[in-house]
Protein backbone atom coordinates (compact mmCIF):
# COMPACT_ATOMS: atom_id res chain seq x y z
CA UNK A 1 5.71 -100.46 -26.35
CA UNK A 2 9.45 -101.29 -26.16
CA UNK A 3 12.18 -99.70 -27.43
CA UNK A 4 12.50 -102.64 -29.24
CA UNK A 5 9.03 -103.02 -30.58
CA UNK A 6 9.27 -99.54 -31.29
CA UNK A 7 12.68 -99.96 -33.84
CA UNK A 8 10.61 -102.59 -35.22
CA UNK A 9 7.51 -100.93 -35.90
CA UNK A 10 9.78 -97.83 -37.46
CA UNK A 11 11.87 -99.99 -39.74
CA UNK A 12 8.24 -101.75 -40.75
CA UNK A 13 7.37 -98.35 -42.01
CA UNK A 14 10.49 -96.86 -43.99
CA UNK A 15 10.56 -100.54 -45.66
CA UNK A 16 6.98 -100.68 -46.99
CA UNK A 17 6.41 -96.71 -47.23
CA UNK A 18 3.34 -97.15 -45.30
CA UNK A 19 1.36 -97.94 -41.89
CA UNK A 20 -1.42 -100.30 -41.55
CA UNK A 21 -4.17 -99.46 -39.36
CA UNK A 22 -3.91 -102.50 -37.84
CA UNK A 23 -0.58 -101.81 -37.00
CA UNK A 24 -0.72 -98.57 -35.35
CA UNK A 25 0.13 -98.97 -31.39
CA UNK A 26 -2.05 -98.78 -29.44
CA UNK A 27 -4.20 -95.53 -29.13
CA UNK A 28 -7.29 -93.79 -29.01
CA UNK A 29 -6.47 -92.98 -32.49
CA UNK A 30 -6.16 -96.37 -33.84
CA UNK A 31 -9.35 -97.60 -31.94
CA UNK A 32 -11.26 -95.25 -33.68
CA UNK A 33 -9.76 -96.05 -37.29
CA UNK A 34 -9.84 -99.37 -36.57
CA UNK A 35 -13.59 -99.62 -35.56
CA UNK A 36 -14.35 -96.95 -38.52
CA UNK A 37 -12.03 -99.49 -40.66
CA UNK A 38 -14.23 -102.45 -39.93
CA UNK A 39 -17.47 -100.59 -40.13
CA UNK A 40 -17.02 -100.55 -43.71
CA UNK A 41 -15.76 -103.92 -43.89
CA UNK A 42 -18.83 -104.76 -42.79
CA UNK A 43 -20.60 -102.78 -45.18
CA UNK A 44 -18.55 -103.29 -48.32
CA UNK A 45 -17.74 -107.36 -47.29
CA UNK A 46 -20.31 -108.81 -50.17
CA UNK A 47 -18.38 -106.24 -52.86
CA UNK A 48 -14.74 -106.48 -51.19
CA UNK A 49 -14.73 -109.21 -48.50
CA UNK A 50 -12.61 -106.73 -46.20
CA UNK A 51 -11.61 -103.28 -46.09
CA UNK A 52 -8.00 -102.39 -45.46
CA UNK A 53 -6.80 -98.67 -44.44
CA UNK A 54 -2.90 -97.79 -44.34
CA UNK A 55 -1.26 -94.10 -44.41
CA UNK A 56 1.54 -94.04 -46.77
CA UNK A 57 4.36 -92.20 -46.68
CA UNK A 58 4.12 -90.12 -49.74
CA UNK A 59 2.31 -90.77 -53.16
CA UNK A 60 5.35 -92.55 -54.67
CA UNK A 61 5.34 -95.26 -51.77
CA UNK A 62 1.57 -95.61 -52.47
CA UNK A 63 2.17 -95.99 -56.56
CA UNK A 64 5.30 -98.47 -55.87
CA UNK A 65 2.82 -100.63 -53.82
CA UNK A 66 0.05 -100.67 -56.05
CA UNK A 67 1.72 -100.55 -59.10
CA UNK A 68 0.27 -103.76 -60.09
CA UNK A 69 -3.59 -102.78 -59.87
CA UNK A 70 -2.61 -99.17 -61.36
CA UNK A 71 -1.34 -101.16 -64.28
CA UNK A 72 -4.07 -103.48 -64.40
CA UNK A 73 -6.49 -100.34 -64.87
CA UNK A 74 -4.63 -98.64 -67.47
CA UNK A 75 -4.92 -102.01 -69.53
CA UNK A 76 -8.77 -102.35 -69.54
């Protein structure tokens, strides 16, 4: 990666709180996640249609991204 592409891909993080797999540069670590992430996309596609991972940077980054589905399960 670039310097460059590197900035980018740090300012990607600290403005969604979070790293998609698919995201990740290019490692032995993110080839393994990413074939482990679409083995169960494979598994799960007739109750999900795809399977996403991410790493986020702390719990409160995870709740202020899925704040909408948390609040859709506290309503049911």
């Amino acid at each position: 990666m670039t310097h460059t592409e590197i900035a980018a891909f740090k300012e990607a993080i600290f403005k969604r709180g979070m790293i998609k797999i698919s995201n990740m540069p290019k490692s032995n670590l993110a080839t393994r996640w990413g074939y482990f992430e679409s083995s169960m996309t494979r598994k799960y596609a007739s109750q999900f249609g795809s399977v996403n991972f991410a790493i986020y940077m702390n719990e409160y980054a995870f709740c202020r991204k899925q704040s909408a589905s948390i609040s859709a399960m506290f309503q049911k």
